[in-house]
Protein backbone atom coordinates (compact mmCIF):
# COMPACT_ATOMS: atom_id res chain seq x y z
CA UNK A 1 73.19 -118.73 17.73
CA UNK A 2 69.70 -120.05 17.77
CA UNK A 3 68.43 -119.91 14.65
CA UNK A 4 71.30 -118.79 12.82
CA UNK A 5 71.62 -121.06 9.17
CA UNK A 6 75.39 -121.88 10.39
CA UNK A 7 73.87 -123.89 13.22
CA UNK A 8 73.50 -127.51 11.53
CA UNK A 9 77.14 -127.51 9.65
CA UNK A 10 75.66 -130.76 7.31
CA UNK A 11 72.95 -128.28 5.65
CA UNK A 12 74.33 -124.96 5.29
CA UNK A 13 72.72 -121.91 3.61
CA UNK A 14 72.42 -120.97 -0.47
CA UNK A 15 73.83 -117.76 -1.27
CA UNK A 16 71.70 -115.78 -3.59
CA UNK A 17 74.37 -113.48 -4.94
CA UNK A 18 76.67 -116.94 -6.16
CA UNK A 19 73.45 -118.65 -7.55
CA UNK A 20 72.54 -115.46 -9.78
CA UNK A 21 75.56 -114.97 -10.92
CA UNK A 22 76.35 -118.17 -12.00
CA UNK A 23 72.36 -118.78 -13.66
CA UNK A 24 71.11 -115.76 -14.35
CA UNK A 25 72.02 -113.49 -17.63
CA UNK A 26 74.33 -112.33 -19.14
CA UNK A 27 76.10 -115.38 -17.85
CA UNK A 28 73.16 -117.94 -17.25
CA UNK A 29 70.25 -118.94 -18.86
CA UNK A 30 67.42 -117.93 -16.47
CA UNK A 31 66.10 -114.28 -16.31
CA UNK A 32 65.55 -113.69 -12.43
CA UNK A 33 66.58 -115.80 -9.02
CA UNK A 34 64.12 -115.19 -5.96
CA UNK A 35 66.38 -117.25 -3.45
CA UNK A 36 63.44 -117.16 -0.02
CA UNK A 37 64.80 -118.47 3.57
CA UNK A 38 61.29 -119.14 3.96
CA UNK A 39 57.93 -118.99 1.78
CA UNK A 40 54.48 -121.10 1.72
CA UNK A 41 55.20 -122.53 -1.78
CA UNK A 42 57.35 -121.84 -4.54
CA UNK A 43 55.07 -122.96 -6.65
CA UNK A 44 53.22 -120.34 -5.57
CA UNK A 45 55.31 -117.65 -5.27
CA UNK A 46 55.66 -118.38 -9.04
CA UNK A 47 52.18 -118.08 -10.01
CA UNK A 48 51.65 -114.91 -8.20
CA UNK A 49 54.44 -113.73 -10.22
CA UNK A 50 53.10 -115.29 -13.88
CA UNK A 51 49.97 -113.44 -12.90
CA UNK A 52 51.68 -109.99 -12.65
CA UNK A 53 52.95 -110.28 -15.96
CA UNK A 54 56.40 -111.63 -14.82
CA UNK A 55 58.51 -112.63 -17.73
CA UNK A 56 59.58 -116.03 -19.01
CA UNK A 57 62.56 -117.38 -16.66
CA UNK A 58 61.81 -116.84 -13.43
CA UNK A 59 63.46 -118.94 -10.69
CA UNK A 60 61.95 -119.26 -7.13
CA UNK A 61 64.08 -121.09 -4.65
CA UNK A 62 63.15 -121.68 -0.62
CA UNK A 63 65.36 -122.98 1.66
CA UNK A 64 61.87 -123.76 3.65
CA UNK A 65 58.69 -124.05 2.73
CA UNK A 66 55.82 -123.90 4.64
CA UNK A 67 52.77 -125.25 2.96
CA UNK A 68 54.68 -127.09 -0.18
CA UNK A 69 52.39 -129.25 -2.70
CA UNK A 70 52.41 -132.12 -4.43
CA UNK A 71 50.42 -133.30 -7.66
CA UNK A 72 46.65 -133.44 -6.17
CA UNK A 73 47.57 -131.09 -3.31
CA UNK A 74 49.79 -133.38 -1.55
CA UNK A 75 52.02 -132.20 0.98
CA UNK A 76 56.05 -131.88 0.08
CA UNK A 77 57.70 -131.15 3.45
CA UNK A 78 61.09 -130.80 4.27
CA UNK A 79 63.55 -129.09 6.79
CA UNK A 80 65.06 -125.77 6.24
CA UNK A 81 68.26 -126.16 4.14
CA UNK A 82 67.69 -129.94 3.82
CA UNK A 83 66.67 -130.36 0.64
CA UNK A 84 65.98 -128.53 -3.23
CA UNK A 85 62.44 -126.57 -3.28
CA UNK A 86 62.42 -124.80 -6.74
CA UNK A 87 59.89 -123.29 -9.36
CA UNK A 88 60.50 -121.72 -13.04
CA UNK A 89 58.15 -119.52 -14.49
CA UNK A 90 57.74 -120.79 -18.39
CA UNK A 91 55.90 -119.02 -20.97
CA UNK A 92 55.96 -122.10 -23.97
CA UNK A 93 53.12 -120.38 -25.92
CA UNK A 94 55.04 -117.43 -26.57
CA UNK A 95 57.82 -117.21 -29.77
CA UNK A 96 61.15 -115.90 -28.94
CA UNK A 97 62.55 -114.64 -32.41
CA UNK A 98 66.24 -113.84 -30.91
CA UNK A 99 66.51 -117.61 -29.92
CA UNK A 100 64.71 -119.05 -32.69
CA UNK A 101 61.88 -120.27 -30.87
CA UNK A 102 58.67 -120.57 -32.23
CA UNK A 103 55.39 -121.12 -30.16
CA UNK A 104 54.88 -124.54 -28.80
CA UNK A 105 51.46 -126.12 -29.12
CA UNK A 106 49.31 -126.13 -26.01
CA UNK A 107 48.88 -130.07 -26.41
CA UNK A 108 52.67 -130.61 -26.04
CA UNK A 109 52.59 -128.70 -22.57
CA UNK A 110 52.44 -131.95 -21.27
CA UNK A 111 55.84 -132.75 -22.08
CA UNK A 112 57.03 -130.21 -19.41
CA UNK A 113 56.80 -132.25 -16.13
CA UNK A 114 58.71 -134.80 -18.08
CA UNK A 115 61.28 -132.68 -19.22
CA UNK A 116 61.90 -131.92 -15.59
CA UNK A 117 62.42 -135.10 -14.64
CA UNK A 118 64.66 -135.70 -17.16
CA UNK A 119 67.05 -132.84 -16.07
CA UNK A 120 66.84 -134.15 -12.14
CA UNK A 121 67.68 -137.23 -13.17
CA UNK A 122 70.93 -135.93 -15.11
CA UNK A 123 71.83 -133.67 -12.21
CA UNK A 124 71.43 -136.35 -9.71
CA UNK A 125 73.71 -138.42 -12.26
CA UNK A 126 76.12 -136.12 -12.37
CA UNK A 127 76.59 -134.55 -9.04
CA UNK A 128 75.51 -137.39 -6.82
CA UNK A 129 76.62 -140.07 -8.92
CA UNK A 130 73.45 -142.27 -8.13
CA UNK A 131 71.72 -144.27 -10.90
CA UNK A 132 67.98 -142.70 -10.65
CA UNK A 133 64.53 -143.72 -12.68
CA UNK A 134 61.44 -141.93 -12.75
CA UNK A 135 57.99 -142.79 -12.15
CA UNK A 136 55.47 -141.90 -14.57
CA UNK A 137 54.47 -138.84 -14.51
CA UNK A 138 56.04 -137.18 -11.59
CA UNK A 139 58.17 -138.91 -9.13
CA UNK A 140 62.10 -139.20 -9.03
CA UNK A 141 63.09 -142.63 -8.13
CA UNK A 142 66.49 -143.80 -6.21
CA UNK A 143 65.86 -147.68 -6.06
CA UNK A 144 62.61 -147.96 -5.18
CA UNK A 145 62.36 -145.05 -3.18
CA UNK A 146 60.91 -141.68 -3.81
CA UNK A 147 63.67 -138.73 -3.63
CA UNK A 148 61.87 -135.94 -5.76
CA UNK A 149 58.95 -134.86 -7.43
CA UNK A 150 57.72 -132.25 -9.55
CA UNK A 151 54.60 -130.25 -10.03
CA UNK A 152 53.25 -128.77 -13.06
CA UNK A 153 50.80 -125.74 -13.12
CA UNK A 154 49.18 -123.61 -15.42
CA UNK A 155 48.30 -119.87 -15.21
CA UNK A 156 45.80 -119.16 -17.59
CA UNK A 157 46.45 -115.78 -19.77
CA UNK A 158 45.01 -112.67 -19.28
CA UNK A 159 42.74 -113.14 -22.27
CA UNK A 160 41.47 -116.45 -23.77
CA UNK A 161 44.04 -115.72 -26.69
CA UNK A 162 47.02 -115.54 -24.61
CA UNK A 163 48.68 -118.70 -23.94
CA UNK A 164 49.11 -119.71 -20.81
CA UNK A 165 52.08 -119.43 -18.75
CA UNK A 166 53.81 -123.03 -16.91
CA UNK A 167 55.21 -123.23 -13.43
CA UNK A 168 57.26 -126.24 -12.76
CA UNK A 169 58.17 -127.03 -9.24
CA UNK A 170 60.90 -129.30 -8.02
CA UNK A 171 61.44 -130.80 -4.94
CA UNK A 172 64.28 -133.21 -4.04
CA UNK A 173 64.94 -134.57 -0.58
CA UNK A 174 69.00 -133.92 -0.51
CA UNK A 175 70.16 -134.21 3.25
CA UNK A 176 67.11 -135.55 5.28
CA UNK A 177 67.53 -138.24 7.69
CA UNK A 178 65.86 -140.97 8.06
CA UNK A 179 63.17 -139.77 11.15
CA UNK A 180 62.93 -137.15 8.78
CA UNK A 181 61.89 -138.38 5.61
CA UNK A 182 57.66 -137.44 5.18
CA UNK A 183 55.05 -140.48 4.58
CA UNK A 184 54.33 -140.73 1.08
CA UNK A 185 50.39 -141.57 0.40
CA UNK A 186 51.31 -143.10 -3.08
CA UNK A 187 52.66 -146.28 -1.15
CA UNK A 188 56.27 -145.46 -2.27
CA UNK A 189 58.89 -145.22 0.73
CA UNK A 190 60.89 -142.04 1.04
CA UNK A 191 64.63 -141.74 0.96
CA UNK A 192 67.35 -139.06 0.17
CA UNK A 193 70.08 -138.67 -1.59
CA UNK A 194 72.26 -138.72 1.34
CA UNK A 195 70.50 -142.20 2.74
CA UNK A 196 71.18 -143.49 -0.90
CA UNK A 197 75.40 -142.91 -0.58
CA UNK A 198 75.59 -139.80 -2.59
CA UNK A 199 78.97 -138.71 -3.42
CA UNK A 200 77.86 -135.26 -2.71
CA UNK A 201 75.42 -133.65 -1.08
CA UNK A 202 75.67 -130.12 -2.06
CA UNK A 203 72.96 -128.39 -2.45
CA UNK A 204 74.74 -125.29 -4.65
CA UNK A 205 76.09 -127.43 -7.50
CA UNK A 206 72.73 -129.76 -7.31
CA UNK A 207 70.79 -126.71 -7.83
CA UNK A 208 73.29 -125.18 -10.84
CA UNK A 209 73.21 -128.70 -12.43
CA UNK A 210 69.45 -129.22 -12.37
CA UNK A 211 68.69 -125.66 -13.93
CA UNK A 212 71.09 -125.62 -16.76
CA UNK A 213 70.38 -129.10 -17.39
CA UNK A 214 66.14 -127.80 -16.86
CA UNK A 215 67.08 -124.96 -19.66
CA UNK A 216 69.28 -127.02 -22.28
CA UNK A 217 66.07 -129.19 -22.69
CA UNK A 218 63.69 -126.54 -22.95
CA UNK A 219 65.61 -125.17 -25.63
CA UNK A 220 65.92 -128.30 -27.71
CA UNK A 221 61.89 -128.54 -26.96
CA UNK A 222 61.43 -124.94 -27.79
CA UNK A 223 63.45 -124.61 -31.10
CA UNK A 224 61.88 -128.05 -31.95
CA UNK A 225 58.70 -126.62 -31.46
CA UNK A 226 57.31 -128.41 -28.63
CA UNK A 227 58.30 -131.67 -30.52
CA UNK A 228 59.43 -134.11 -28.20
CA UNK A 229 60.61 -136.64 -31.10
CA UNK A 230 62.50 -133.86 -32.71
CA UNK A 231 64.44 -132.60 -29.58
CA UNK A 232 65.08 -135.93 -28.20
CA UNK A 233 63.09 -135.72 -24.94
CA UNK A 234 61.15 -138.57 -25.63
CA UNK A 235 64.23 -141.15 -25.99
CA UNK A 236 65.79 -139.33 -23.32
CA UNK A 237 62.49 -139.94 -20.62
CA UNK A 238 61.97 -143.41 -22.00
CA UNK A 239 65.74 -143.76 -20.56
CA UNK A 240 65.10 -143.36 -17.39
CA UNK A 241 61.16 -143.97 -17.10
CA UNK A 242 61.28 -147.04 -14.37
CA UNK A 243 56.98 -147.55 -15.78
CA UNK A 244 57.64 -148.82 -19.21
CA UNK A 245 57.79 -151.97 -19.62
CA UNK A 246 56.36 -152.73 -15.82
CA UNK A 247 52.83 -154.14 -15.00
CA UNK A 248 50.68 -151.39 -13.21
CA UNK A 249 47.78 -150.72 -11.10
CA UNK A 250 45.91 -147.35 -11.71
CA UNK A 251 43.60 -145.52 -9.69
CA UNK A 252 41.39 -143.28 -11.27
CA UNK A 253 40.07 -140.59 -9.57
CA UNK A 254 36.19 -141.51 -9.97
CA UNK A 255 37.32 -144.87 -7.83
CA UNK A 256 37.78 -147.07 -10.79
CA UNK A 257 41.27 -149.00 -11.18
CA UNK A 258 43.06 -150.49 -14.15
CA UNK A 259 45.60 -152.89 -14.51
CA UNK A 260 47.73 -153.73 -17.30
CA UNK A 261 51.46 -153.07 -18.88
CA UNK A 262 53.19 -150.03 -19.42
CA UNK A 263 53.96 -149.77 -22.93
CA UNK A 264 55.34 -146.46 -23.66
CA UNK A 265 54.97 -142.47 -23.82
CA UNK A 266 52.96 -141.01 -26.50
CA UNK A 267 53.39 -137.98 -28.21
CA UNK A 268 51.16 -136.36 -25.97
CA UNK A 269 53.32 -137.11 -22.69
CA UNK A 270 50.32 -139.79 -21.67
CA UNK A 271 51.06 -142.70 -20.41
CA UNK A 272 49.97 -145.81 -22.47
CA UNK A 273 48.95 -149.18 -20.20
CA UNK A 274 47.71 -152.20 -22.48
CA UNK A 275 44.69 -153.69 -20.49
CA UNK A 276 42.68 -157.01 -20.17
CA UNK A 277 40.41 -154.43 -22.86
CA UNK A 278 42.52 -152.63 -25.09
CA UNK A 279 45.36 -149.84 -24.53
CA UNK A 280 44.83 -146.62 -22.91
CA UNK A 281 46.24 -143.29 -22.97
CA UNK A 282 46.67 -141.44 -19.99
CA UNK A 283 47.12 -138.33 -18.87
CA UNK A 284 48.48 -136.90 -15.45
CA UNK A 285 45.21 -135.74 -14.71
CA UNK A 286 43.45 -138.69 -15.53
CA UNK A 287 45.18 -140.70 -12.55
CA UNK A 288 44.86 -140.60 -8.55
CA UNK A 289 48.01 -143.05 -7.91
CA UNK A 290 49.60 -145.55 -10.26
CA UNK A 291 51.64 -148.15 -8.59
CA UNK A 292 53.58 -151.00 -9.69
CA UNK A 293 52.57 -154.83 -9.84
């Protein structure tokens, strides 16, 4: 049947009523799972929903998207059912007295695109049994191909002393083939997880893994405070960051470049490079691409 989601038997559809039982409460960690056959963004869908006053733990999933975005309003395109397209609504500033979280700071929020690498990379351990880095501060890294990304937003409050809320997208590029796979304008080539010789390809149990492992790390961060020493998210990012330790070339967005070594992750979630003129500390927002000497 033309098109029916049955017709391409390699990429078949997500059921909503499996996924929400299995991830949303009493049984799962999340509050709410959107699962769209089609939107614009996720991303978007979840700021809409932060700005109606939708509570902490939202999940957004598309099987397409439409008009999906990268960091600096990059494209993220992908065929229907051939990849992960996600977004969680987080509310960080916010203390949660039946879990025993206190407010995080606002300067830790930074910490949150990391985090989310850290969980794709152990659900793309796990499931697809492929060894995976990531590239400071947002890229998911299978060799040296990109295979994911993730995109942090923030939805300011309704006042100026309400915290604002976090959306985290994720994107990961499970089934594509190679005349499929987009141009990436950081340099990087594109690949899959199927091109890389996953051992599976699933997009259900890809999905599960990446959320629960996306909420047991927000709850170490969370009942450490937004401490990322405390919780163990920074060892557990330095593990897989594939930019420490690796000469770079930064672009800044006024046109300038650096060079230099990555040296580490500070507290912050910036990015330290030692330069030709002393080290620097930066964050997301502070770079157009960085790429690897």
């Amino acid at each position: 049947m033309p098109g029916s989601p049955y017709t391409d038997l390699d990429r078949p559809p997500l059921s909503a009523a499996r996924l929400a039982r299995a991830l949303t409460a009493p049984h799962g960690p999340w509050h709410r799972l959107d699962l769209r056959v089609e939107t614009d963004s996720t991303n978007a869908d979840a700021v809409r929903a932060a700005r109606a006053g939708e509570p902490e733990g939202l999940v957004v999933v598309a099987e397409r998207q439409t008009a999906g975005r990268g960091r600096r309003g990059r494209v993220w395109q992908s065929p229907a059912r051939a990849g992960i397209a996600t977004s969680v609504l987080l509310r960080p500033g916010v203390a949660v007295a039946e879990r025993g979280w206190p407010p995080a700071p606002a300067t830790g929020y930074g910490w949150l695109p990391l985090l989310a690498g850290v969980a794709l990379v152990e659900a793309v351990a796990r499931l697809a049994e492929l060894e995976a880095g990531l590239k400071w501060p947002n890229d998911l890294l299978v060799g040296d191909a990109k295979c994911g990304g993730i995109l942090a937003e923030a939805v300011p409050g309704e006042s100026p002393a309400q915290p604002p809320a976090i959306v985290l997208g994720i994107g990961l590029n499970v089934t594509l083939r190679a005349d499929e796979l987009p141009e990436n304008p950081t340099g990087l080539p594109a690949t899959s997880l199927q091109l890389a010789g996953a051992a599976a390809t699933d997009r259900d149990p890809l999905l599960r893994a990446l959320l629960r492992s996306l909420a047991e790390w927000y709850d170490r961060w969370r009942t450490a405070g937004g401490d990322p020493v405390t919780s163990g998210l920074r060892d557990a990012y330095l593990a897989s960051c594939a930019t420490v330790d690796r000469r770079v070339r930064v672009l800044l967005p006024d046109g300038g470049e650096l060079t230099g070594r990555a040296v580490g992750v500070d507290v912050d979630g910036q990015l330290l490079v030692e330069t030709a003129d002393g080290r620097r500390a930066l964050a997301a927002g502070d770079v157009l691409h960085l790429r690897p000497l």
